[in-house]
Protein backbone atom coordinates (compact mmCIF):
# COMPACT_ATOMS: atom_id res chain seq x y z
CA UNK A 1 -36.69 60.03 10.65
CA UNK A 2 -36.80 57.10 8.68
CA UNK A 3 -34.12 58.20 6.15
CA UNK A 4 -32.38 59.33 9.29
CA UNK A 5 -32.47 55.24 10.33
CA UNK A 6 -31.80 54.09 6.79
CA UNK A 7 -28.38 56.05 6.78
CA UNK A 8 -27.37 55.21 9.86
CA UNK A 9 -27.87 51.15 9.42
CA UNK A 10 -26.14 51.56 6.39
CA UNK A 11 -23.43 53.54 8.37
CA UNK A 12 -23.12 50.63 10.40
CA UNK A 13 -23.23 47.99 7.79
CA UNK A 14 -20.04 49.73 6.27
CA UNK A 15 -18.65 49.58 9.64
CA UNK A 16 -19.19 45.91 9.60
CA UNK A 17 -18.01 45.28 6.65
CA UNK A 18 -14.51 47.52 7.09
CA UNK A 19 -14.11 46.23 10.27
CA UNK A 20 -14.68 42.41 8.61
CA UNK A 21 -11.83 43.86 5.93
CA UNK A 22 -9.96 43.88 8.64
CA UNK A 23 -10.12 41.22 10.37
CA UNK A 24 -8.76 38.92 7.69
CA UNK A 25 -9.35 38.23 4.11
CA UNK A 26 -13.36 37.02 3.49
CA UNK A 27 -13.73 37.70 7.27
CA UNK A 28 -11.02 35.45 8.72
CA UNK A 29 -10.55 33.26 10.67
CA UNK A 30 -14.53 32.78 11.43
CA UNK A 31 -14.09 30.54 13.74
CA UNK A 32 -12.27 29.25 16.27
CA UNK A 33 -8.66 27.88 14.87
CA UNK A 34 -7.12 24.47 15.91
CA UNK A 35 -3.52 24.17 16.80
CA UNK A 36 -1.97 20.72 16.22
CA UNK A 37 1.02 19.72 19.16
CA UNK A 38 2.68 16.60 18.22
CA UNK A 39 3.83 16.31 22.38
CA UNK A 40 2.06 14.75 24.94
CA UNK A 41 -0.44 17.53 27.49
CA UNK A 42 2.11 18.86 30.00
CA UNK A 43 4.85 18.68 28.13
CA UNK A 44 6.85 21.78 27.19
CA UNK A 45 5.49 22.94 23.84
CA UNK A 46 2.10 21.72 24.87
CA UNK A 47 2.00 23.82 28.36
CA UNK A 48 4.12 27.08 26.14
CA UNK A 49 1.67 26.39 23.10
CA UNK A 50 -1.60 27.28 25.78
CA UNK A 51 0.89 30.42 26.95
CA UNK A 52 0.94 32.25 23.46
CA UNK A 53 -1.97 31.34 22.08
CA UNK A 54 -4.40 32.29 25.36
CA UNK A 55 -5.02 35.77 23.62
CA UNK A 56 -6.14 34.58 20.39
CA UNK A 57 -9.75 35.45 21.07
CA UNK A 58 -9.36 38.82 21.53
CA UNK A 59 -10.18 41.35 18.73
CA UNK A 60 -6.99 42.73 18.27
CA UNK A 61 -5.55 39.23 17.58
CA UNK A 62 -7.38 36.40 15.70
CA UNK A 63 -11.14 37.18 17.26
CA UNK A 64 -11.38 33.54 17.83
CA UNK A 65 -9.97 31.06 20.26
CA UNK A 66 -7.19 28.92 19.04
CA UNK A 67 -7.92 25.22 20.76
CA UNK A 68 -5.17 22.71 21.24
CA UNK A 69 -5.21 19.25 19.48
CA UNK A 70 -2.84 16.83 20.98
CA UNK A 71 -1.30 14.15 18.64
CA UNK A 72 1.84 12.89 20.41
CA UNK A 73 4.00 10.29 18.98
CA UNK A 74 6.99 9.19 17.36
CA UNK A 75 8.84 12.44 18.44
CA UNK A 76 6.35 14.91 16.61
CA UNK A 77 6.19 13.00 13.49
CA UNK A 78 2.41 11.51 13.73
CA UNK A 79 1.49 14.41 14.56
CA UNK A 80 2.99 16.42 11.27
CA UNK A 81 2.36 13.39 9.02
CA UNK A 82 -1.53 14.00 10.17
CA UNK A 83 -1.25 17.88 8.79
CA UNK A 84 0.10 16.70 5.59
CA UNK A 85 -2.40 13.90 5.09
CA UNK A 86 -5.74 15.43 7.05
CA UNK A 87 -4.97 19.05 7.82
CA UNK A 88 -7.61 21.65 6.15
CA UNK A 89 -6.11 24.13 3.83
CA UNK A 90 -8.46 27.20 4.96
CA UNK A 91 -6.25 28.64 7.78
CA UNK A 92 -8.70 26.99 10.60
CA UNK A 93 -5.55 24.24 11.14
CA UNK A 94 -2.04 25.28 12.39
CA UNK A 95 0.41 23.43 14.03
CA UNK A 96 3.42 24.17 16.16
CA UNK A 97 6.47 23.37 14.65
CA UNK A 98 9.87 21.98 15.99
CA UNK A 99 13.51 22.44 15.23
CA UNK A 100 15.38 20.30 14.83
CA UNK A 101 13.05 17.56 15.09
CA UNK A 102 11.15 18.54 11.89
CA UNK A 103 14.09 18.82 9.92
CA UNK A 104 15.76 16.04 11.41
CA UNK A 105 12.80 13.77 10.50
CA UNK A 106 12.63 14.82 6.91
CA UNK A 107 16.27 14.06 6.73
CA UNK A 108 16.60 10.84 8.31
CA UNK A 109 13.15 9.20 8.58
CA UNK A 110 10.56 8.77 5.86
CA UNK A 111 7.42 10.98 7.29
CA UNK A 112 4.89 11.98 4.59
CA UNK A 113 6.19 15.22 5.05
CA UNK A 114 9.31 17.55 4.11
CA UNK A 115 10.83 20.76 4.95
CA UNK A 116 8.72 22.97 2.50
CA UNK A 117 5.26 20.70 3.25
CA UNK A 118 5.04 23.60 5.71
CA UNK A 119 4.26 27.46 6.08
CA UNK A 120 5.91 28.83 8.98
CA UNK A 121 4.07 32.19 10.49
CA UNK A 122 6.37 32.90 13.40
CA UNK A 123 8.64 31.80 16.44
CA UNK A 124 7.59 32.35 19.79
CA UNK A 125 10.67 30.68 21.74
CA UNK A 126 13.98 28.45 21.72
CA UNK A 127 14.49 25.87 24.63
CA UNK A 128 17.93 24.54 24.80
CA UNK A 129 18.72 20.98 25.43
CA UNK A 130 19.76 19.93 29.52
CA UNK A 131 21.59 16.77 30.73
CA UNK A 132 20.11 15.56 33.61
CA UNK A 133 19.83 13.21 36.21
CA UNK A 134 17.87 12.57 39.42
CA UNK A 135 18.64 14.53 42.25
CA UNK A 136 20.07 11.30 44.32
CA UNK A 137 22.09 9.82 41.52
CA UNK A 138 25.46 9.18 41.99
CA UNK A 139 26.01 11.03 39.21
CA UNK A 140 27.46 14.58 40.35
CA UNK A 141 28.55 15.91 36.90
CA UNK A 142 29.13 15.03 32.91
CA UNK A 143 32.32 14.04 33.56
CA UNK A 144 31.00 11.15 35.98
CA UNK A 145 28.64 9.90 33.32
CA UNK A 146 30.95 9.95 30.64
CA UNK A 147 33.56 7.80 32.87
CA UNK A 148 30.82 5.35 33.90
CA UNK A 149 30.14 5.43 29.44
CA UNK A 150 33.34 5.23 28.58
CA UNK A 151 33.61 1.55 31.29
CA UNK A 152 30.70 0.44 29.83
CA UNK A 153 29.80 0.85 26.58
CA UNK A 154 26.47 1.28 25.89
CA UNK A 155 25.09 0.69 29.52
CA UNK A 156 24.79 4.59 29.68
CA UNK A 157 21.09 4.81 28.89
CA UNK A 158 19.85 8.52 28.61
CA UNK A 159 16.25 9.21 26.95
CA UNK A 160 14.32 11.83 25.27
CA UNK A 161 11.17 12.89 23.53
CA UNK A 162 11.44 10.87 20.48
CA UNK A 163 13.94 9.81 17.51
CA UNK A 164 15.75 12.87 15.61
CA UNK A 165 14.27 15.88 18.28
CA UNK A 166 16.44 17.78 19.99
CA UNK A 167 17.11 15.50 22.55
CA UNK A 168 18.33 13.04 20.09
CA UNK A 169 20.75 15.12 18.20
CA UNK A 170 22.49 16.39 21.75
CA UNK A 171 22.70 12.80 22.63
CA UNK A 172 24.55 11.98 18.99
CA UNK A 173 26.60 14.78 19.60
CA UNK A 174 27.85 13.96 23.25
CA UNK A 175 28.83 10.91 22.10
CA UNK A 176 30.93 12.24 19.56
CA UNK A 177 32.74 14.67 21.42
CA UNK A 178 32.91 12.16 24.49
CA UNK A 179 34.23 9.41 22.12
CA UNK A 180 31.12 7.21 24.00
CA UNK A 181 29.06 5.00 23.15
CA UNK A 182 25.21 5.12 24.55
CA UNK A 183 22.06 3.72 24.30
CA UNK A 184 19.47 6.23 23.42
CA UNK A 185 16.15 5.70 24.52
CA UNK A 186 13.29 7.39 22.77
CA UNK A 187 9.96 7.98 24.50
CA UNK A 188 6.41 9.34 23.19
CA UNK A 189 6.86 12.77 24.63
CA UNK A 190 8.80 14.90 27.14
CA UNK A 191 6.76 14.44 30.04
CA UNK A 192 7.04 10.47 29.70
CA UNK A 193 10.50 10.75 29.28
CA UNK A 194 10.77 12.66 32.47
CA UNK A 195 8.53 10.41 34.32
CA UNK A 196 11.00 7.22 32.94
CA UNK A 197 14.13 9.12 34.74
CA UNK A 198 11.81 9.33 38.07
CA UNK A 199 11.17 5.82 37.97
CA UNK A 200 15.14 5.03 36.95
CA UNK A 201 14.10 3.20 33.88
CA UNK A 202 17.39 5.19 32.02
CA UNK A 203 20.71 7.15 33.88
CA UNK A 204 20.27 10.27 32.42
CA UNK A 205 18.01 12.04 29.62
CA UNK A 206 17.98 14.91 27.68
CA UNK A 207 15.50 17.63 28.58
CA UNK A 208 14.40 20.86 27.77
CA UNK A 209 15.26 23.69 30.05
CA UNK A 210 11.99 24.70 30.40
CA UNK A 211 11.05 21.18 31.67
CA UNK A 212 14.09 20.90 33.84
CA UNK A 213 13.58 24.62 35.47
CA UNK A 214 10.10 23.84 36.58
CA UNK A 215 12.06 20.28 38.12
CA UNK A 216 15.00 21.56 39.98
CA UNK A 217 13.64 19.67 43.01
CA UNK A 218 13.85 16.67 41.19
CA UNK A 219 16.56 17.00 38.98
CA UNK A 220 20.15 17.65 38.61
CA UNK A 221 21.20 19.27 35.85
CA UNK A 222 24.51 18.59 34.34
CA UNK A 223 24.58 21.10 31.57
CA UNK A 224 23.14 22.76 28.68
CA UNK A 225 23.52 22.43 25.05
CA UNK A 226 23.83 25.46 24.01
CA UNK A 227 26.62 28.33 23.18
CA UNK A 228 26.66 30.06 26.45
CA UNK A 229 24.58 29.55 30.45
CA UNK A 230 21.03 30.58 30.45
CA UNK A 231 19.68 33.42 32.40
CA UNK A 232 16.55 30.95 34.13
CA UNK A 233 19.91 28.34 34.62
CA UNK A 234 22.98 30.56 35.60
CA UNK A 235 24.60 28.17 37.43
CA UNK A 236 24.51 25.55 35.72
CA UNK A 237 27.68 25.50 32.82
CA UNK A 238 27.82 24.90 29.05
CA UNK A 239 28.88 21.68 27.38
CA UNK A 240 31.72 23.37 25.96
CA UNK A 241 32.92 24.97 29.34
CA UNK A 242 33.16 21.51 30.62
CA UNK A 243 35.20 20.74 27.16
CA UNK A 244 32.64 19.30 25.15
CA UNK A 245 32.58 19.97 21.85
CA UNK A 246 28.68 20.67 21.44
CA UNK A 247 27.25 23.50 20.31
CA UNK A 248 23.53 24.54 19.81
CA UNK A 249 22.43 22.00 16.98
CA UNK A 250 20.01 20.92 19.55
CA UNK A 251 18.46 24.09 20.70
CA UNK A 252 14.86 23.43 20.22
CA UNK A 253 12.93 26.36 18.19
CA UNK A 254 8.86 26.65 19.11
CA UNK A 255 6.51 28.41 16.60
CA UNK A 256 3.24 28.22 14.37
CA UNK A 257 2.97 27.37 11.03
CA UNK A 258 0.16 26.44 8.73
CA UNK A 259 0.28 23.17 5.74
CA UNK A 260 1.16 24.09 2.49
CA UNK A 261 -1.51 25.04 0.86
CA UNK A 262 -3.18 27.83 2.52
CA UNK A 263 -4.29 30.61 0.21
CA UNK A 264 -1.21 33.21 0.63
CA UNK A 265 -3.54 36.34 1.57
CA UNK A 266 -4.67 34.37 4.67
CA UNK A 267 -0.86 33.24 5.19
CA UNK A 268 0.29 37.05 5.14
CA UNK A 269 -2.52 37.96 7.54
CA UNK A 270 -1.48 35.30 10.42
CA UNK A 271 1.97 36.13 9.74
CA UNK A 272 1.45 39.69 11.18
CA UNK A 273 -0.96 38.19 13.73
CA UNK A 274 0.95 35.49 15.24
CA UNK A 275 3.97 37.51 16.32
CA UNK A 276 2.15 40.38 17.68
CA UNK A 277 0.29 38.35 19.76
CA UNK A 278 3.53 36.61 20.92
CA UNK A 279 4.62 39.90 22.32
CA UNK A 280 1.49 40.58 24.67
CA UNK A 281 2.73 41.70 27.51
CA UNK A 282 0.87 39.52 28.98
CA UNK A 283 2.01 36.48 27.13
CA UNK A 284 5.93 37.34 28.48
CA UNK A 285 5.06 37.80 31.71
CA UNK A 286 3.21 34.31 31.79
CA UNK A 287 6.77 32.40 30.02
CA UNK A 288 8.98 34.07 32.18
CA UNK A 289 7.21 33.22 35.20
CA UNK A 290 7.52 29.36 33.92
CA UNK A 291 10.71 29.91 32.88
CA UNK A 292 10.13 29.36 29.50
CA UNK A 293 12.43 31.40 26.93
CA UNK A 294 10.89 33.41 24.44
CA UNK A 295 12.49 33.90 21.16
CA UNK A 296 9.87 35.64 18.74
CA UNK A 297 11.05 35.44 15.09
CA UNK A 298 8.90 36.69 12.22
CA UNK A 299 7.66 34.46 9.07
CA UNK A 300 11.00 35.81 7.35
CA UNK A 301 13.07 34.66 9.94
CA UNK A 302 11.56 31.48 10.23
CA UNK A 303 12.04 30.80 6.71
CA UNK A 304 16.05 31.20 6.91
CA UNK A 305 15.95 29.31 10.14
CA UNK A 306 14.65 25.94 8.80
CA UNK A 307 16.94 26.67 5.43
CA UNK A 308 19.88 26.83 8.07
CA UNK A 309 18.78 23.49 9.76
CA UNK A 310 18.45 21.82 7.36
CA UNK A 311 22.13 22.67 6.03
CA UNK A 312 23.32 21.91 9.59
CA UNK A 313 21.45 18.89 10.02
CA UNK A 314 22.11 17.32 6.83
CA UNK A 315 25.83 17.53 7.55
CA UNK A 316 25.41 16.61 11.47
CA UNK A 317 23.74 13.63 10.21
CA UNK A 318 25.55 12.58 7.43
CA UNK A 319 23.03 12.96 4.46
CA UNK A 320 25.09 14.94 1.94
């Protein structure tokens, strides 16, 4: 009997211990993993961030929650300049990147941080860009605001959720292909910079669709930035329909990534992870229901993304 019990705990031990294999290199991640969002609570990639990471403590994902750190400000960048400077380098900190704004940043601004001071693991969705405008502005279309710009230069004000996001670069490139001149108004976060339209601190702003779709009471949106309508937003037309040369520079792309640095096994691990649990069923069904777009990408894909940005971007912004 009592060889009978010795085999069996050992039986069990190697259970353990494959199962631990399994889990992640050494048994990660241990415990629970924090998530760094650079946007204010409520805002889009904060509210999407709690969508696709709310399985993360179930065994067939991570094992262990993944808790949200907030660190809004200057359009993402305090928040990125933290995980350079702070950020441990043992897979327990991630944050959730944005395009353009991270590239943008890098390209224009001077954060501690670059392009490759970054591991992307995978993309879990792509929110395009809206113009919008309260719903009883006299404002009835883009071709309104752009005659109001166009009689007064630079009284247009239209705001957005920092300097070089998304928002930013659909503002630069409206005024281009309007031949306008704005004033751009950069707040801390989305969610502020929707709160400054409701108070009519600005005209207009740039939001993202995901924002604006939970609004439509609110708002009225103009149009999207973005190569053709949206299937939350069907009726509401691209910039280019309307003859605006603007494209989808501004599309903003949502995922995970961990600071350079992490040991690669443990970067190879969450880079099968993260996407998988992006496709829970369960996860979809939560983002469609609050019309947010999903747009999973995997670590590879990522990768070519920001290399694409950044070629876009530096042109867009003129840093050749």
């Amino acid at each position: 009997m009592k060889k009978f019990a010795l085999l069996t705990c050992f039986a069990l031990l190697l259970t353990a211990g494959a199962a631990l294999a399994e889990k992640g290199p050494g048994g990660y991640p241990g415990s629970p993993i924090s998530l760094v969002v650079c946007y204010s609570p409520g805002a889009a990639t904060d509210f999407q961030a709690r969508i696709v990471s709310m399985l993360a403590g179930e065994e067939r994902y991570f094992g262990e929650p993944i808790v949200i750190l907030n660190k809004a400000g200057a359009g993402g960048m305090t928040g990125w300049n933290w995980m350079v400077e702070k950020a441990s380098k043992d897979g327990l900190t991630m944050t959730a990147y944005n395009l353009p704004h991270l590239v943008a940043q890098s390209l224009v601004q001077n954060p501690k941080f670059t392009v490759e001071s970054f591991e992307p693991l995978a993309n879990w969705g792509s929110d395009p860009a809206v113009l919008v405008v309260i719903q009883d502005s006299p404002y009835k279309s883009v071709d309104d605001v752009v005659k109001f710009a166009k009689a007064n230069p630079k009284k247009l004000t239209i705001n957005g959720a920092g300097l070089y996001v998304g928002h930013h670069i659909a503002t630069l490139q409206l005024q281009k292909a309007a031949k306008i001149e704005v004033t751009y108004v950069p707040e801390k976060g989305a969610a502020d910079a929707i709160s400054a339209l409701y108070s009519k601190t600005v005209i207009a702003g740039f939001t993202n669709l995901a924002d604006a779709y939970r609004a439509q009471d609110r708002m009225r949106i103009l149009a999207i930035a973005d190569l053709k309508r949206h299937e939350y937003l069907p009726n509401v037309p691209t910039f280019k329909e309307l003859g605006y040369d603007i494209d989808n520079a501004s599309v903003n792309f949502r995922g995970f990534a961990f600071p350079a640095g992490v040991p690669k096994e443990i970067i190879d691990y969450a880079a099968k992870v993260v996407p998988a649990m992006f496709k829970d069923k369960a996860v979809a069904a939560k983002m469609k229901d609050s019309g947010s777009p999903l747009t999973i990408m995997t670590r590879e894909e990522v990768q070519k993304l920001f290399a694409h940005q950044k070629a876009v971007l530096t042109e867009l912004l003129g840093k050749k």
